[in-house]
Protein backbone atom coordinates (compact mmCIF):
# COMPACT_ATOMS: atom_id res chain seq x y z
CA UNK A 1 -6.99 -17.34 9.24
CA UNK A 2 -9.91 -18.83 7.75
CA UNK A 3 -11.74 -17.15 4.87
CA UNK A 4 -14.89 -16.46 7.06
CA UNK A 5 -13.12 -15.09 10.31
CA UNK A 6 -11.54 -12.76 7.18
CA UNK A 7 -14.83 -11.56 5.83
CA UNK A 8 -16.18 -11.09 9.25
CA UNK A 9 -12.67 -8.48 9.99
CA UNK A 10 -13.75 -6.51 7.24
CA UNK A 11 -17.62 -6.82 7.60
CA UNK A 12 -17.23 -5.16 11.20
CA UNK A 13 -14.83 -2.89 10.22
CA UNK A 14 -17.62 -1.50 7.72
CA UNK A 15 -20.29 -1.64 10.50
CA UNK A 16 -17.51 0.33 13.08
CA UNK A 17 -17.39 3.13 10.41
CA UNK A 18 -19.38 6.68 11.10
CA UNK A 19 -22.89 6.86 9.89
CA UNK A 20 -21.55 9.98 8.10
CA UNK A 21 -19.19 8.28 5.97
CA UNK A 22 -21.61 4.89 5.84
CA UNK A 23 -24.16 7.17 4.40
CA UNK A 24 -22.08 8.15 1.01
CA UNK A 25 -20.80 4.83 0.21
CA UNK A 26 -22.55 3.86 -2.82
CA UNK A 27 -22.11 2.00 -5.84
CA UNK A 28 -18.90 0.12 -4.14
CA UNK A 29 -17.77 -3.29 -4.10
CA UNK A 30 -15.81 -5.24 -1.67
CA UNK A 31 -13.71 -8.47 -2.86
CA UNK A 32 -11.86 -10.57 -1.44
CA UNK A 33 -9.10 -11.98 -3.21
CA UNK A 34 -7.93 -15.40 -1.86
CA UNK A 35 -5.10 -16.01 -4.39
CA UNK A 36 -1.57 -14.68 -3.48
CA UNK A 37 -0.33 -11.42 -5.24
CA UNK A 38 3.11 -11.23 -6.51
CA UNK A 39 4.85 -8.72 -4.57
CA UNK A 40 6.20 -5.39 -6.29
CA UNK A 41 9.64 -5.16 -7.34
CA UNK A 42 12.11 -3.85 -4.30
CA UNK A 43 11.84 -0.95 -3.15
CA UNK A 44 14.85 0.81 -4.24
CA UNK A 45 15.53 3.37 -1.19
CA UNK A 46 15.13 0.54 1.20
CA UNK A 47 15.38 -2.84 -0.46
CA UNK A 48 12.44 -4.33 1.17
CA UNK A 49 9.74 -5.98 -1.27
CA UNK A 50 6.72 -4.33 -1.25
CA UNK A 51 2.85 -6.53 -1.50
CA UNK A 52 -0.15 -5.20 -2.51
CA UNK A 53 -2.48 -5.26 0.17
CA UNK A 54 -5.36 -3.51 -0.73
CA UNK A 55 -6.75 -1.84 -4.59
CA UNK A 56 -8.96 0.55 -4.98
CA UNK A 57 -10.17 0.92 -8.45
CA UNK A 58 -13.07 3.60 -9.22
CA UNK A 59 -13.63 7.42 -9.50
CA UNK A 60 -13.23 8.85 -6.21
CA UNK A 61 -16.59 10.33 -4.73
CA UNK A 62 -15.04 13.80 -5.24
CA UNK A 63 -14.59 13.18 -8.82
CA UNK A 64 -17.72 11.93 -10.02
CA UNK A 65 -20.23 13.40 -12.80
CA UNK A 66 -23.57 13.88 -11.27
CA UNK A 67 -26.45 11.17 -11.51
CA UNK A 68 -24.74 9.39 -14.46
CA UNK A 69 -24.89 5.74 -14.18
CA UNK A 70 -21.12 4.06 -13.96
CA UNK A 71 -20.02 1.00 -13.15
CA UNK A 72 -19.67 0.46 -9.99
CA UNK A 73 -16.01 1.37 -8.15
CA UNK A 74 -14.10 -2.32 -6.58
CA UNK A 75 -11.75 -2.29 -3.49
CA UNK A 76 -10.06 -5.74 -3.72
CA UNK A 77 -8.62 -7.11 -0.38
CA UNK A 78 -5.73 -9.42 -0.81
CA UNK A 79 -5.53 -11.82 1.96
CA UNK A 80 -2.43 -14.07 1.40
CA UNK A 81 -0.69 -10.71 1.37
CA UNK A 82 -2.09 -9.20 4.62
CA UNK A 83 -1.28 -12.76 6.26
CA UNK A 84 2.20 -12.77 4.95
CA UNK A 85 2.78 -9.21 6.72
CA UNK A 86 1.44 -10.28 9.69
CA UNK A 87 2.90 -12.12 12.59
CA UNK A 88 -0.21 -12.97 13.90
CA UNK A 89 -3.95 -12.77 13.86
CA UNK A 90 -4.57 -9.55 16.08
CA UNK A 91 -1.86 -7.97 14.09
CA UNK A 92 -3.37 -9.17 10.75
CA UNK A 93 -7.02 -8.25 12.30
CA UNK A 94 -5.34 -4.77 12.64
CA UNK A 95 -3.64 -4.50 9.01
CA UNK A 96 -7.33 -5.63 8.13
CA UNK A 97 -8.97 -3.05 9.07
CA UNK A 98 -5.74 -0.44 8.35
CA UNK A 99 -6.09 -1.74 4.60
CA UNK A 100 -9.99 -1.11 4.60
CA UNK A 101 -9.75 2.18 5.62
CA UNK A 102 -6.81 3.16 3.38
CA UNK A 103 -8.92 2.02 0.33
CA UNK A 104 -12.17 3.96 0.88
CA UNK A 105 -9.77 6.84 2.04
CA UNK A 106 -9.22 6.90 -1.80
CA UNK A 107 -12.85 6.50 -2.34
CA UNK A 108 -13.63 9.24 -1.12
CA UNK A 109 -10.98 11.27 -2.94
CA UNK A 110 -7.57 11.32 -0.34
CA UNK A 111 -4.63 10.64 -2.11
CA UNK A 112 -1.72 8.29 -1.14
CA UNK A 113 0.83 10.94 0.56
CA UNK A 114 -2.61 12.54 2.51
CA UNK A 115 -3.30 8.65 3.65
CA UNK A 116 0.09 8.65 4.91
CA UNK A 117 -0.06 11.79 7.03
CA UNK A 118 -3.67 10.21 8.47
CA UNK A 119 -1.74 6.81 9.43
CA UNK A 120 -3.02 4.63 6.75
């Protein structure tokens, strides 16, 4: 998939979201990364190598000091990864969009084993 059709996936998927939860995103930034990540080492239960698909890096909105000026928090999208678990562009449209919403689920304070329970 093209880099544009990519950033259009995740643009809509941040227009789809609830005005609630569009309303407290501030101070975030979206990137992303073209450049292939290497994977994580097996998994050792399963054997399977792991990517990174998505990073969130920030204070989750639960966690942050009142009006305090910080630097802003980064999700970073990694493409070649996403296309590499995908067998094809509806599923990677879908992992997209999965990946989004996992990272701003730790935005907004939900850890990893609460993402799981949620689906993402």
């Amino acid at each position: 998939m093209n880099k544009d059709e990519f950033e259009q996936i995740v643009l809509d998927t941040l227009k789809e979201l609830p005005d609630k939860f569009k309303e407290k995103i501030k101070n975030l930034d979206i990137v992303i990364e073209e450049n292939d990540v290497q994977p994580d080492l097996k998994n050792k239960k399963s054997g399977q190598i792991k990517f990174t698909l998505g990073l969130y890096q920030g204070v989750p909105a639960t966690k942050k000091p009142g009006k305090i000026n910080i630097m802003p928090d980064k999700i970073t999208i990694y493409k070649k990864a996403l296309e590499k678990v995908s067998s094809n562009d509806s599923e990677l449209k879908g992992n997209i969009k999965k990946v989004i919403l996992h990272e701003l689920g730790h935005y907004f304070g939900l850890d990893e084993k609460k993402l799981r329970d949620l689906g993402y």
